[in-house]
PDB file of N, CA and C in Angstrom:
ATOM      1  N   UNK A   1      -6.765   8.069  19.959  1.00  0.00           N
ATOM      2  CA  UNK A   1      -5.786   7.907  18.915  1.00  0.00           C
ATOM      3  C   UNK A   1      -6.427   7.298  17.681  1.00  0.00           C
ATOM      4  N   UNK A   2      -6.164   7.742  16.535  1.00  0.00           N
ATOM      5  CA  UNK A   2      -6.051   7.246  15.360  1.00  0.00           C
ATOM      6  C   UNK A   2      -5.802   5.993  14.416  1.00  0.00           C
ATOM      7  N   UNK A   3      -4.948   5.263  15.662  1.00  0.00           N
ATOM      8  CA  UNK A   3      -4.390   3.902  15.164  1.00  0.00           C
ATOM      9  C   UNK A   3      -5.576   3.244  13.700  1.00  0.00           C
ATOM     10  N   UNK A   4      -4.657   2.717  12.808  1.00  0.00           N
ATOM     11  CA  UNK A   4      -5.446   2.052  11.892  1.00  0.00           C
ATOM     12  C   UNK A   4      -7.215   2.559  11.238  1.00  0.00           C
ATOM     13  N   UNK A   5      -7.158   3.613  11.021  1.00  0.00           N
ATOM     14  CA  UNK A   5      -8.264   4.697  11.027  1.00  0.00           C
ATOM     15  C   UNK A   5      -7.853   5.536   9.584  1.00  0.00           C
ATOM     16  N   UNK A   6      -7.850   4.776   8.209  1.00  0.00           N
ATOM     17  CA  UNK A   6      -7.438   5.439   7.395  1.00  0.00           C
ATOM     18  C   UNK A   6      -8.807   6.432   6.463  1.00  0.00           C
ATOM     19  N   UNK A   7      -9.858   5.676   6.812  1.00  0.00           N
ATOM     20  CA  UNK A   7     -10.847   5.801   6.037  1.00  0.00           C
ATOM     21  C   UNK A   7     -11.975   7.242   7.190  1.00  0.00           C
ATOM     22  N   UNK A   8     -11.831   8.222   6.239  1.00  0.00           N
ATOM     23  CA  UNK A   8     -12.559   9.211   6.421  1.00  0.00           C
ATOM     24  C   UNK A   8     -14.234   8.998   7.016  1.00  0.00           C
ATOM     25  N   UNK A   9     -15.136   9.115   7.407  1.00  0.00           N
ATOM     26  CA  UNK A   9     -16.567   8.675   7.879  1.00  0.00           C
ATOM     27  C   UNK A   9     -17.295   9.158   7.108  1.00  0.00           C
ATOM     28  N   UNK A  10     -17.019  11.148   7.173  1.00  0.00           N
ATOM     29  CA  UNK A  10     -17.978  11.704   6.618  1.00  0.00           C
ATOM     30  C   UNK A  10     -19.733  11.623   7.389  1.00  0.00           C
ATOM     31  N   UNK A  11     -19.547  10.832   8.320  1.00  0.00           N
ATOM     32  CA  UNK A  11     -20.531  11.106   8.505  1.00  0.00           C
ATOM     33  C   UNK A  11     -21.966   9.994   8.361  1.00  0.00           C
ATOM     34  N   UNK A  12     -21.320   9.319   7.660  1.00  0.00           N
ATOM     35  CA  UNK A  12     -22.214   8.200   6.878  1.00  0.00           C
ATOM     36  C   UNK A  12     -21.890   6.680   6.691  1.00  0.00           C
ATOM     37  N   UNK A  13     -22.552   5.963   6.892  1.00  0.00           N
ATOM     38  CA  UNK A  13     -21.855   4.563   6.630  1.00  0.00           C
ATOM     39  C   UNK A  13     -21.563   4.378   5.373  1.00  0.00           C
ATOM     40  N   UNK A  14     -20.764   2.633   5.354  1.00  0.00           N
ATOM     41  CA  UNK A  14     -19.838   2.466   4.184  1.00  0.00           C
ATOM     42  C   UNK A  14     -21.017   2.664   2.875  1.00  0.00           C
ATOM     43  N   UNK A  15     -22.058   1.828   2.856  1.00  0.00           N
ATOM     44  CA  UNK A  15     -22.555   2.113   1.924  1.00  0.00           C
ATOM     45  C   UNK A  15     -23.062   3.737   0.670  1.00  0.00           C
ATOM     46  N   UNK A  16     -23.293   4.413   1.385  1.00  0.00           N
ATOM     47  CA  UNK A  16     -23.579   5.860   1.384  1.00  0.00           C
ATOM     48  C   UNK A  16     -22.531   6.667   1.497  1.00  0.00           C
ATOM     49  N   UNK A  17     -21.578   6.135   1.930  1.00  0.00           N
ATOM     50  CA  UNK A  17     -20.470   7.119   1.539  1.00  0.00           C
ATOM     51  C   UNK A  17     -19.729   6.733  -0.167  1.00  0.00           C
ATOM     52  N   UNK A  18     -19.597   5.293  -0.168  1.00  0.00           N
ATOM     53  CA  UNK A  18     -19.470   5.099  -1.245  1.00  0.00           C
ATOM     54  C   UNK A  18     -19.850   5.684  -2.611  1.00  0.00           C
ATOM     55  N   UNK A  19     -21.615   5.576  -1.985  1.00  0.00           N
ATOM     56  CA  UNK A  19     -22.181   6.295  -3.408  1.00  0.00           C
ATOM     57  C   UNK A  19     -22.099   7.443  -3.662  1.00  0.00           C
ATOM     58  N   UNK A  20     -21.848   8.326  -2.456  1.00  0.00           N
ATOM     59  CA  UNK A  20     -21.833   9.521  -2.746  1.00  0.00           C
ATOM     60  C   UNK A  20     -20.346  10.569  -2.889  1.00  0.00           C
ATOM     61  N   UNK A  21     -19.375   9.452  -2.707  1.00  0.00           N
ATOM     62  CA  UNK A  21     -18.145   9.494  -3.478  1.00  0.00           C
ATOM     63  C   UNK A  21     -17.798   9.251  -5.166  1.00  0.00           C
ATOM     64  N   UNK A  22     -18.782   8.020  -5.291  1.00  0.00           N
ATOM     65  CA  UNK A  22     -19.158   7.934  -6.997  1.00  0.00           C
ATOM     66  C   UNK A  22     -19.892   9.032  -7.402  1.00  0.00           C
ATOM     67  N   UNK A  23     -21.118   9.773  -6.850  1.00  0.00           N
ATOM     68  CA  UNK A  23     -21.630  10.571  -7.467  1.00  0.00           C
ATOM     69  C   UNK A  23     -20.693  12.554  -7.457  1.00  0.00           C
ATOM     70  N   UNK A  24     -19.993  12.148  -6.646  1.00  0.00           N
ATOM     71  CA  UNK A  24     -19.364  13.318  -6.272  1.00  0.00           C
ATOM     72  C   UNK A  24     -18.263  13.368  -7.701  1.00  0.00           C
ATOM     73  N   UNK A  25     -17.581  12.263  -7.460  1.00  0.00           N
ATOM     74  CA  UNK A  25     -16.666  12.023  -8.584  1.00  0.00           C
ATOM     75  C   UNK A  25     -17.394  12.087  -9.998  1.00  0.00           C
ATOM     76  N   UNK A  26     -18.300  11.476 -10.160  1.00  0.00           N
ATOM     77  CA  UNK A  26     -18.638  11.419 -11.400  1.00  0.00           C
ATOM     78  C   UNK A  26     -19.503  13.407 -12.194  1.00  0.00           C
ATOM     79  N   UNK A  27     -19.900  13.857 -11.227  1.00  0.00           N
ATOM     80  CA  UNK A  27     -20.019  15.401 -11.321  1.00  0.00           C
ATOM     81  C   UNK A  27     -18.511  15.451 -11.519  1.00  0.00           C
ATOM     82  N   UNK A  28     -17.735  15.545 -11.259  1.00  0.00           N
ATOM     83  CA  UNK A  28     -16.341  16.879 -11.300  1.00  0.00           C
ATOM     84  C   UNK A  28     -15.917  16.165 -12.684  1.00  0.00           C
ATOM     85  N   UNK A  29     -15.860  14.497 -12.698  1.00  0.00           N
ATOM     86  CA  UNK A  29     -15.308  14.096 -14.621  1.00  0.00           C
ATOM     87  C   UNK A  29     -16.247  14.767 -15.903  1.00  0.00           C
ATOM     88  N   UNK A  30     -17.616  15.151 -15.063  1.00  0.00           N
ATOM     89  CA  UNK A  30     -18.816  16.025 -16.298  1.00  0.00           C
ATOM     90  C   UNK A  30     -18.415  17.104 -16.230  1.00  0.00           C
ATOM     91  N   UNK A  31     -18.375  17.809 -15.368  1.00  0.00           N
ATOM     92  CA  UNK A  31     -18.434  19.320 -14.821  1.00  0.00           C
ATOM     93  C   UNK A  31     -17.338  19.956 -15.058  1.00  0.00           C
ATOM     94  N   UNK A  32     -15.969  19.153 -14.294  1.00  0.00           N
ATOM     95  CA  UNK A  32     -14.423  19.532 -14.017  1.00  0.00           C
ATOM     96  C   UNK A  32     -14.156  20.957 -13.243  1.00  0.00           C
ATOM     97  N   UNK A  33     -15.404  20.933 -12.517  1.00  0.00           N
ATOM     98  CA  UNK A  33     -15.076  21.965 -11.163  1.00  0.00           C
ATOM     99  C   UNK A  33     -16.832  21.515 -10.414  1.00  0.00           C
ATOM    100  N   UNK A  34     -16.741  21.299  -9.028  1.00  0.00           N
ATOM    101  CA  UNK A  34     -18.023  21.220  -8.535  1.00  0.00           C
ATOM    102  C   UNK A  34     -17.653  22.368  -7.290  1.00  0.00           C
ATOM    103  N   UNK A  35     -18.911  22.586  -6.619  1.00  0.00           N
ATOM    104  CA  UNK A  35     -18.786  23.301  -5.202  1.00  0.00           C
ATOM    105  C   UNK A  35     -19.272  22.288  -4.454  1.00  0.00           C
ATOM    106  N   UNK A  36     -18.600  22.014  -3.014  1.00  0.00           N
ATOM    107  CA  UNK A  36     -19.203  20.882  -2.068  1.00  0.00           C
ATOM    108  C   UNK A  36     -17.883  21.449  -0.748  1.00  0.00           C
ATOM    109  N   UNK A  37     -18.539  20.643   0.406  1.00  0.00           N
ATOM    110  CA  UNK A  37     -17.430  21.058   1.746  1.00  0.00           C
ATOM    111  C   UNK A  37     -16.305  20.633   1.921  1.00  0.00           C
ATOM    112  N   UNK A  38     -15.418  21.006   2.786  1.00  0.00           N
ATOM    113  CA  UNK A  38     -13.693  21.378   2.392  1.00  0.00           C
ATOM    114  C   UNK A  38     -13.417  19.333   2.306  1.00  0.00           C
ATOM    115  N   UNK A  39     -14.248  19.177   3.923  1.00  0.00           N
ATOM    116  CA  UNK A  39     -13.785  17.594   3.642  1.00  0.00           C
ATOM    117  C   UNK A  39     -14.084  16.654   2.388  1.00  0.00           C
ATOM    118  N   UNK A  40     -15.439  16.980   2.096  1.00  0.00           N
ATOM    119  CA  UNK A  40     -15.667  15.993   0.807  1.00  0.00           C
ATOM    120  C   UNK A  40     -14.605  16.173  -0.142  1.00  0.00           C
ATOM    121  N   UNK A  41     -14.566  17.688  -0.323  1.00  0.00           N
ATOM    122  CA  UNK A  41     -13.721  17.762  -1.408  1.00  0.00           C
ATOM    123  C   UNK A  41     -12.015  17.459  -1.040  1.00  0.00           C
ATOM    124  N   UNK A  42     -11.091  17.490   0.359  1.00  0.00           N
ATOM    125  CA  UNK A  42     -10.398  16.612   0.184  1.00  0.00           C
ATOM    126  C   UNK A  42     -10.125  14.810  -0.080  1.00  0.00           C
ATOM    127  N   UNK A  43     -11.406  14.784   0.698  1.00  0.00           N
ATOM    128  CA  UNK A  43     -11.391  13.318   0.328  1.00  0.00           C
ATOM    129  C   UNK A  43     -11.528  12.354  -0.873  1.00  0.00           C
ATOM    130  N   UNK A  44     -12.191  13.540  -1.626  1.00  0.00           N
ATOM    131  CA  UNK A  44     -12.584  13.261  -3.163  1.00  0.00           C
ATOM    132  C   UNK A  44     -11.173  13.578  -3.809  1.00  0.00           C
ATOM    133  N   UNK A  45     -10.327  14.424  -3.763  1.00  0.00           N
ATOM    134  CA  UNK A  45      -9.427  14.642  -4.176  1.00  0.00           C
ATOM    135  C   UNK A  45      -8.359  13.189  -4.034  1.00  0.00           C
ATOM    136  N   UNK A  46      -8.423  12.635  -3.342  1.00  0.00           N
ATOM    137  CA  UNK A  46      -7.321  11.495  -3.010  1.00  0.00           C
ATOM    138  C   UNK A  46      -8.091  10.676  -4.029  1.00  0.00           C
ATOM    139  N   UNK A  47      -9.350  10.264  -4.523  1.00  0.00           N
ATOM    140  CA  UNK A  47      -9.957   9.649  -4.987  1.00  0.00           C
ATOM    141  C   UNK A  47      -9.856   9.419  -6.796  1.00  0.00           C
ATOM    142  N   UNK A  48     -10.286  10.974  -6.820  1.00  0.00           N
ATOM    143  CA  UNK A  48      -9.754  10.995  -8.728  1.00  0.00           C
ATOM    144  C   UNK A  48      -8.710  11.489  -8.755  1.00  0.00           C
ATOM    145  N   UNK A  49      -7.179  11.322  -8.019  1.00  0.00           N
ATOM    146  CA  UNK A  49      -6.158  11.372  -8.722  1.00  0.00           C
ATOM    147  C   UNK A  49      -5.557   9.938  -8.717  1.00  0.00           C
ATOM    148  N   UNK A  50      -6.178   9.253  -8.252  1.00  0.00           N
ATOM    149  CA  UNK A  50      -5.903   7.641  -8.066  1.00  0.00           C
ATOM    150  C   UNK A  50      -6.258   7.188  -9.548  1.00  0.00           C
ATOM    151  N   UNK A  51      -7.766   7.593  -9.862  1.00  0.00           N
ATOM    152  CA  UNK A  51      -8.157   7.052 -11.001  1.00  0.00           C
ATOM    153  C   UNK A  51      -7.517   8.034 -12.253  1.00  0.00           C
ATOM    154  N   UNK A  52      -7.053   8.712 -11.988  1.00  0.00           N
ATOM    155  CA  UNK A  52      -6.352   9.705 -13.276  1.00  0.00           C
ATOM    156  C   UNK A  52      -5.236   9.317 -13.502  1.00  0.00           C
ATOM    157  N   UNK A  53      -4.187   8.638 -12.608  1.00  0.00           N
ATOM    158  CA  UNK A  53      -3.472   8.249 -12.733  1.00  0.00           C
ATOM    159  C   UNK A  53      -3.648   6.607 -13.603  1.00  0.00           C
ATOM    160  N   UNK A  54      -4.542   6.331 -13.416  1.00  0.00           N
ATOM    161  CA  UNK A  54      -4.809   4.971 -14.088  1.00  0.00           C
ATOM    162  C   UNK A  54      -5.048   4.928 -15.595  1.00  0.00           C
ATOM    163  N   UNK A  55      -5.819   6.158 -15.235  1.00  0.00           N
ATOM    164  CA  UNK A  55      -6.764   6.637 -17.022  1.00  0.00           C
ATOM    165  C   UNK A  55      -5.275   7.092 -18.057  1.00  0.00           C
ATOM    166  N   UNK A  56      -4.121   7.719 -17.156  1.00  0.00           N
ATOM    167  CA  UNK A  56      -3.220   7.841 -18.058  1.00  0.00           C
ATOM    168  C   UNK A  56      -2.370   6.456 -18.867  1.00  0.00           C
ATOM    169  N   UNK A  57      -2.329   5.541 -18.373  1.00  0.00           N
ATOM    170  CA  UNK A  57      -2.004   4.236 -19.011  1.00  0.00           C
ATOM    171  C   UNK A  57      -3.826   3.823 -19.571  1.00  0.00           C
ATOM    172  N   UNK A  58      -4.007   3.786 -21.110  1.00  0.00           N
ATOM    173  CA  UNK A  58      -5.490   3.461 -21.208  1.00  0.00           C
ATOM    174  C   UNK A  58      -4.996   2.174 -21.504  1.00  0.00           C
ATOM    175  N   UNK A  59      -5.423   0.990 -20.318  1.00  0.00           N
ATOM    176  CA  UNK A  59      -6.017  -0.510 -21.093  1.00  0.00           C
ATOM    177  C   UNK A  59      -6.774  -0.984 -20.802  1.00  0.00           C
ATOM    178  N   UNK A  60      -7.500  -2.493 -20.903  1.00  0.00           N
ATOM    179  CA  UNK A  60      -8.618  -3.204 -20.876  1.00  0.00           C
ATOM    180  C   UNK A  60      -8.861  -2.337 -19.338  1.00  0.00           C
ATOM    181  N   UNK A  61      -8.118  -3.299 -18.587  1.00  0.00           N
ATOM    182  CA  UNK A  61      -7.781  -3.729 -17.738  1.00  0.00           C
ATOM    183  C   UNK A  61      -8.567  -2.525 -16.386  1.00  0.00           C
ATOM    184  N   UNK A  62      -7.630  -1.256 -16.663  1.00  0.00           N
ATOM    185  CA  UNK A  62      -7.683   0.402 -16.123  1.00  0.00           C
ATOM    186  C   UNK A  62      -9.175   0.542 -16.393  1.00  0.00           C
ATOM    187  N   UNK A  63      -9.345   0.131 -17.455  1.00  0.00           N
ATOM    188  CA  UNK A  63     -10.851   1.040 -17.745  1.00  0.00           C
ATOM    189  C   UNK A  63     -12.199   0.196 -16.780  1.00  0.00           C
ATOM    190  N   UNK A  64     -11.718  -1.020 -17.036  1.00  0.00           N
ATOM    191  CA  UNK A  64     -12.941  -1.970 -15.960  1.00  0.00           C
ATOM    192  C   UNK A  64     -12.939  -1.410 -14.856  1.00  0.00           C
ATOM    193  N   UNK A  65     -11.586  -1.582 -14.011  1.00  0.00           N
ATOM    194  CA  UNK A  65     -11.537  -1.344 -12.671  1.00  0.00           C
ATOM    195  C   UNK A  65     -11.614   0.392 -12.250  1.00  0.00           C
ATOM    196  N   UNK A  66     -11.571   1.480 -13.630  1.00  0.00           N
ATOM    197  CA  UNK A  66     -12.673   2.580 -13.281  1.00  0.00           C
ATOM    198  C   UNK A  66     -13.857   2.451 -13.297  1.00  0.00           C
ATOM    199  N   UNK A  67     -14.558   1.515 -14.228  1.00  0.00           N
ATOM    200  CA  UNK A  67     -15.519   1.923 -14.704  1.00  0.00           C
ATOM    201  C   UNK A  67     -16.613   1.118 -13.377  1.00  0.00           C
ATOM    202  N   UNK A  68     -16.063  -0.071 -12.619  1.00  0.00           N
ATOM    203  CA  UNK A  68     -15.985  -0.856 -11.643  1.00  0.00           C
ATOM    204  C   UNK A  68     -16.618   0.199 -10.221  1.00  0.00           C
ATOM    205  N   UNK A  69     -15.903   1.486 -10.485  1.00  0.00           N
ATOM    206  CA  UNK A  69     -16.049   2.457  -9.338  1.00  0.00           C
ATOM    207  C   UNK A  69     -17.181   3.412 -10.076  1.00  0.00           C
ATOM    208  N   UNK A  70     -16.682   4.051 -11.096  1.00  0.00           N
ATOM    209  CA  UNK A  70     -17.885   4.802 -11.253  1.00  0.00           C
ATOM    210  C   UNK A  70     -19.185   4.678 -12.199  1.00  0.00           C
ATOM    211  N   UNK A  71     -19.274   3.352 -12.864  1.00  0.00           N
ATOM    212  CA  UNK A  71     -20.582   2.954 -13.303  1.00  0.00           C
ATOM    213  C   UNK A  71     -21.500   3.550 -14.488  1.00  0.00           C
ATOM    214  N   UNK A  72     -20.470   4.414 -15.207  1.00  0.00           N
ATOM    215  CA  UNK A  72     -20.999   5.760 -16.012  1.00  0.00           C
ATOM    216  C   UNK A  72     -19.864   4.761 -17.077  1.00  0.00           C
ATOM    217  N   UNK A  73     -20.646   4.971 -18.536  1.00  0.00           N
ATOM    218  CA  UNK A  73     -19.818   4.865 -19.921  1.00  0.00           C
ATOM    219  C   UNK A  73     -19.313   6.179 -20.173  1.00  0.00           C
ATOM    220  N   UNK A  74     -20.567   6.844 -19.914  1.00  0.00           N
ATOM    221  CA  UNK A  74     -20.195   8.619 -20.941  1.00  0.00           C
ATOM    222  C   UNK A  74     -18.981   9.055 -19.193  1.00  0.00           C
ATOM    223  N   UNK A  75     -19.115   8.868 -18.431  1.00  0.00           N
ATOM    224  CA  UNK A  75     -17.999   9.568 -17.915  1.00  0.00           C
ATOM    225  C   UNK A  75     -16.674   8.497 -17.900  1.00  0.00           C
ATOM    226  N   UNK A  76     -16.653   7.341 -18.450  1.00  0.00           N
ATOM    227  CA  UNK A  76     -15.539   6.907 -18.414  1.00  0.00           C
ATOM    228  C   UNK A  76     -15.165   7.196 -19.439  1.00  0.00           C
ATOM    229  N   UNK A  77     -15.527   7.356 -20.496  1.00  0.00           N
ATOM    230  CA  UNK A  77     -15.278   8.023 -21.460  1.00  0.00           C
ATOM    231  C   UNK A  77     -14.810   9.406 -21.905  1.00  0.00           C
ATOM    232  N   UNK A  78     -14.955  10.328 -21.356  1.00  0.00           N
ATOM    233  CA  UNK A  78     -14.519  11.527 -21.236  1.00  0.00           C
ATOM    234  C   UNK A  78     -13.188  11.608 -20.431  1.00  0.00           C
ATOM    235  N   UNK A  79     -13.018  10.484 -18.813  1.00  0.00           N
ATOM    236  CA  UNK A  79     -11.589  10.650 -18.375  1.00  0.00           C
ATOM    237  C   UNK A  79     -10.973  10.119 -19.088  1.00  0.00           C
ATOM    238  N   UNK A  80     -10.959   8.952 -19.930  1.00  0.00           N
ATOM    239  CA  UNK A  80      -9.762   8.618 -20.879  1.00  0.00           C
ATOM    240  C   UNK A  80      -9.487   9.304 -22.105  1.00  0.00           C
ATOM    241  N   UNK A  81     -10.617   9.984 -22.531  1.00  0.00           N
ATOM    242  CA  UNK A  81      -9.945  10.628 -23.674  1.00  0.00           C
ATOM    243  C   UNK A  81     -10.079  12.128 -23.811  1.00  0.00           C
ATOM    244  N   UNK A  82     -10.434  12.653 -22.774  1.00  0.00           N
ATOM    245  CA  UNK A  82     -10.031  14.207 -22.416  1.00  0.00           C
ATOM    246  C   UNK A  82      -9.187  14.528 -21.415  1.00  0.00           C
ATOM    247  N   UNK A  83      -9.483  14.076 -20.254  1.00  0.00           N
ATOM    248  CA  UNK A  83      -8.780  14.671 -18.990  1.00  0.00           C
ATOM    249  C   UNK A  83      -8.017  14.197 -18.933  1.00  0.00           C
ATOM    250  N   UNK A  84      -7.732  12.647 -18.923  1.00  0.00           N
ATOM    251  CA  UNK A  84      -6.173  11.689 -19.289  1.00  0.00           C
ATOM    252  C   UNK A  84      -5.453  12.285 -19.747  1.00  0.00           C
ATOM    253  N   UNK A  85      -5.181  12.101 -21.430  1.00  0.00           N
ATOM    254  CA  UNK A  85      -4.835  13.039 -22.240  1.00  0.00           C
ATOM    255  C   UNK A  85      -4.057  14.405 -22.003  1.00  0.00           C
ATOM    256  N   UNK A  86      -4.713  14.895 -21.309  1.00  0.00           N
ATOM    257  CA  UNK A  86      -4.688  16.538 -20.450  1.00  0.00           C
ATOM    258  C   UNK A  86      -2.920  16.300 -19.879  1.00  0.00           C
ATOM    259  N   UNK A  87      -3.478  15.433 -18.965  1.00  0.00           N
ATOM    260  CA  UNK A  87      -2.216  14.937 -17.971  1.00  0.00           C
ATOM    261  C   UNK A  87      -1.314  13.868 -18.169  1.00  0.00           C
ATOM    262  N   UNK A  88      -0.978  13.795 -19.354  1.00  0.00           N
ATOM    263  CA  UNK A  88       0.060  12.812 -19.485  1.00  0.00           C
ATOM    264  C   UNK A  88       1.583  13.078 -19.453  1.00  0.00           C
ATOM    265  N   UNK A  89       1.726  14.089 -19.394  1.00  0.00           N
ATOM    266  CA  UNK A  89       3.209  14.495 -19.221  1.00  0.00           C
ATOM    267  C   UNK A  89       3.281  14.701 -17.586  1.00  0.00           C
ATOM    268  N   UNK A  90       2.356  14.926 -16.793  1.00  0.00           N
ATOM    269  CA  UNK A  90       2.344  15.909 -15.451  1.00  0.00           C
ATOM    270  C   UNK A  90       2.648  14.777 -14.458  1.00  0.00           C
ATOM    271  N   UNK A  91       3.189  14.473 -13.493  1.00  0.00           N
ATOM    272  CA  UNK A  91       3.506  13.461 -12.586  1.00  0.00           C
ATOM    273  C   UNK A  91       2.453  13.169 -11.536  1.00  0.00           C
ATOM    274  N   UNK A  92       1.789  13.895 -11.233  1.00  0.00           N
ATOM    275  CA  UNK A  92       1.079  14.082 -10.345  1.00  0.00           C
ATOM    276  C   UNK A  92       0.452  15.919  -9.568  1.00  0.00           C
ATOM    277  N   UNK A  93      -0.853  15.987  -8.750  1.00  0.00           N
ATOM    278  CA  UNK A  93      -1.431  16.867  -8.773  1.00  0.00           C
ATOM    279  C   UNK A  93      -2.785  17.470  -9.840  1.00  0.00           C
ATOM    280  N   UNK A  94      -3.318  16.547  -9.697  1.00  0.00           N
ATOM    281  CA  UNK A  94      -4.246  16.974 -11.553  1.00  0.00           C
ATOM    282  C   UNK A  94      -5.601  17.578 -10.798  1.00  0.00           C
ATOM    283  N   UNK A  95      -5.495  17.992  -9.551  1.00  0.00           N
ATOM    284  CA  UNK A  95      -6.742  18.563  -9.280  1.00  0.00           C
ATOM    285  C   UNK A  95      -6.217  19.777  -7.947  1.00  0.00           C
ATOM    286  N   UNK A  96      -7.037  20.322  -7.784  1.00  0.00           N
ATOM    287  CA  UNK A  96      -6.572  21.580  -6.674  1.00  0.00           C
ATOM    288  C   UNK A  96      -7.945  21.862  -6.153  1.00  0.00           C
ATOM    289  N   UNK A  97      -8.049  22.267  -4.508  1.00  0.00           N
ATOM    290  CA  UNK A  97      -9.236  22.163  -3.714  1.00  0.00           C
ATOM    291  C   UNK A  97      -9.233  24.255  -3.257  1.00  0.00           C
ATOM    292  N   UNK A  98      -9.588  24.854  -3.477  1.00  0.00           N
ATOM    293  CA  UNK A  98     -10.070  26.389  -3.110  1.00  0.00           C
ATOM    294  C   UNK A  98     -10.920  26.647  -2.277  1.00  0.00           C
ATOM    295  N   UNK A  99     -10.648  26.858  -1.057  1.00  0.00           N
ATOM    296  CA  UNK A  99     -11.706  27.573  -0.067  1.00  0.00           C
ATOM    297  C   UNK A  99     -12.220  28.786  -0.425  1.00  0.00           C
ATOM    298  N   UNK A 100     -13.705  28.399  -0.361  1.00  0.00           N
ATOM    299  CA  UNK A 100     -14.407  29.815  -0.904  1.00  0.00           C
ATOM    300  C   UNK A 100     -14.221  30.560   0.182  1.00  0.00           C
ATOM    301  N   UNK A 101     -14.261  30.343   1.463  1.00  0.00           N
ATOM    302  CA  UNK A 101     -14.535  31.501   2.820  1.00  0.00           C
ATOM    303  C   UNK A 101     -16.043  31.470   3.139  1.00  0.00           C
ATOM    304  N   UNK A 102     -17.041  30.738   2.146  1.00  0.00           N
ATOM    305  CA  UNK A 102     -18.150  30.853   2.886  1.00  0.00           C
ATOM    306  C   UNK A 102     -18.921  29.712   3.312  1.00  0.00           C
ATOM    307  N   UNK A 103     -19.891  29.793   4.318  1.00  0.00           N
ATOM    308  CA  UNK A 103     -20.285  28.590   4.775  1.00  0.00           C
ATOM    309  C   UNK A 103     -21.884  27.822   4.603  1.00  0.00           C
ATOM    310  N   UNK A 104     -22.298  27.208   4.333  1.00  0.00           N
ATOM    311  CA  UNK A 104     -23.492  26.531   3.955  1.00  0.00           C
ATOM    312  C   UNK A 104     -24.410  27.153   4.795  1.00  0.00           C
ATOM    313  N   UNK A 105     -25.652  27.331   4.708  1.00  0.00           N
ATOM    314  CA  UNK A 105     -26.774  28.005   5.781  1.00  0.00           C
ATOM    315  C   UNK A 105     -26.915  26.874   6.434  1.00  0.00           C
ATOM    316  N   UNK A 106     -27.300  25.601   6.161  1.00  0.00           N
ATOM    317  CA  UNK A 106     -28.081  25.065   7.341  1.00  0.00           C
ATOM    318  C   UNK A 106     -27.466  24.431   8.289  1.00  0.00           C
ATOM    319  N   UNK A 107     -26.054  23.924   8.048  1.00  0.00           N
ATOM    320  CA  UNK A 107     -25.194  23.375   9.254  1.00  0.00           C
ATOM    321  C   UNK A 107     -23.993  24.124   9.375  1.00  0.00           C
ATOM    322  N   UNK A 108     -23.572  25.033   8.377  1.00  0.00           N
ATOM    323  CA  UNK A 108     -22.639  26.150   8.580  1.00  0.00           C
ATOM    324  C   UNK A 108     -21.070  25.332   8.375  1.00  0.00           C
ATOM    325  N   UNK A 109     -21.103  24.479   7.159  1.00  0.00           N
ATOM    326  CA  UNK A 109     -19.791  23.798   6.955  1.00  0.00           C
ATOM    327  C   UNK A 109     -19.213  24.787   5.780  1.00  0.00           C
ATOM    328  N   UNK A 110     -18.222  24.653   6.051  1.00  0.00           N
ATOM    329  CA  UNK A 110     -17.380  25.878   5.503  1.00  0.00           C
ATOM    330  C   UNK A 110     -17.009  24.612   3.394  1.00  0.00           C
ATOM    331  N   UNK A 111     -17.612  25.893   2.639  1.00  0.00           N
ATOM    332  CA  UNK A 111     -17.714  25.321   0.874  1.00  0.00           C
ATOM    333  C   UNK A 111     -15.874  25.330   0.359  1.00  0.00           C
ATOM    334  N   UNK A 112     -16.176  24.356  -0.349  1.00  0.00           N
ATOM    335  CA  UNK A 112     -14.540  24.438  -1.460  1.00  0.00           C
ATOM    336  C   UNK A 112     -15.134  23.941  -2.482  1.00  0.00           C
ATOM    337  N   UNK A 113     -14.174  25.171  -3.543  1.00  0.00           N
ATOM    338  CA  UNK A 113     -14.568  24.603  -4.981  1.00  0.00           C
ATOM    339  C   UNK A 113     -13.372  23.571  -5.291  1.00  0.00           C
ATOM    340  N   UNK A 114     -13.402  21.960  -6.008  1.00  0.00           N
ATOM    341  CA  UNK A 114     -12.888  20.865  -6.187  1.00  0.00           C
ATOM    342  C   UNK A 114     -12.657  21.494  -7.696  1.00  0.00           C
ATOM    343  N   UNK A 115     -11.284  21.565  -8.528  1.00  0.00           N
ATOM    344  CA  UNK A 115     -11.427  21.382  -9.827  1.00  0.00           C
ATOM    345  C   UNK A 115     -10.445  20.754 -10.627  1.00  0.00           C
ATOM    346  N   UNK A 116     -10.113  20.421 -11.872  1.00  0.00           N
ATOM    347  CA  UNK A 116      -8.983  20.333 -12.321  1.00  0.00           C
ATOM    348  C   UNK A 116      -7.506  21.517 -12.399  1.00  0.00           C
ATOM    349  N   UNK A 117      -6.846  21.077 -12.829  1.00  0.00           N
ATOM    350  CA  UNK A 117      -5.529  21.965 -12.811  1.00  0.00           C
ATOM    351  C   UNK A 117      -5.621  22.644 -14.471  1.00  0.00           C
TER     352      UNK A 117
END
């Protein structure tokens, strides 16, 4: 059972998953579509709509505790004043996950493209 088991593994300990949740995230705020596997990319998905939702109220405050997670000026910069922006009327949903159907060669995990709406 599952009990108290909210946090995804991936595979990797806390440290390394971390970073490679920041670096995952911080590609799709440059990019605004990456290719990566179905799980990363749901899990990433719970991730920057948390912070999109934040970036839509811009204050001191929002921007530390993004910038806290992803460590980038030029990409904190771009979610508050592009992609924010984007979504300020929309309630929620600011990203959508697409199964390509195909699967990676060397461990055969099935790809999704992560992008904005």
């Amino acid at each position: 059972m599952r009990h108290k088991d909210k946090v995804k593994k991936l595979g990797r300990h806390k440290k390394h998953r971390k970073s490679m949740l920041r670096n995952l995230a911080l590609s799709l705020i440059k990019n605004e579509r990456i290719i990566t596997t179905v799980s990363r990319a749901k899990y990433l998905k719970r991730i920057v709509e948390k912070m999109i939702t934040k970036a839509k109220k811009d204050s001191l405050h929002n921007r530390r505790v993004i910038f806290s997670f992803l460590r980038d000026k030029k990409g904190l910069v771009k979610l508050f004043s592009n992609i924010a922006v984007r979504y300020i009327n929309r309630p929620g949903g600011y990203t959508r996950v697409v199964k390509l159907g195909k699967y990676r060669k060397g461990d055969n995990a099935e790809l999704a493209i992560i992008e904005f709406v």
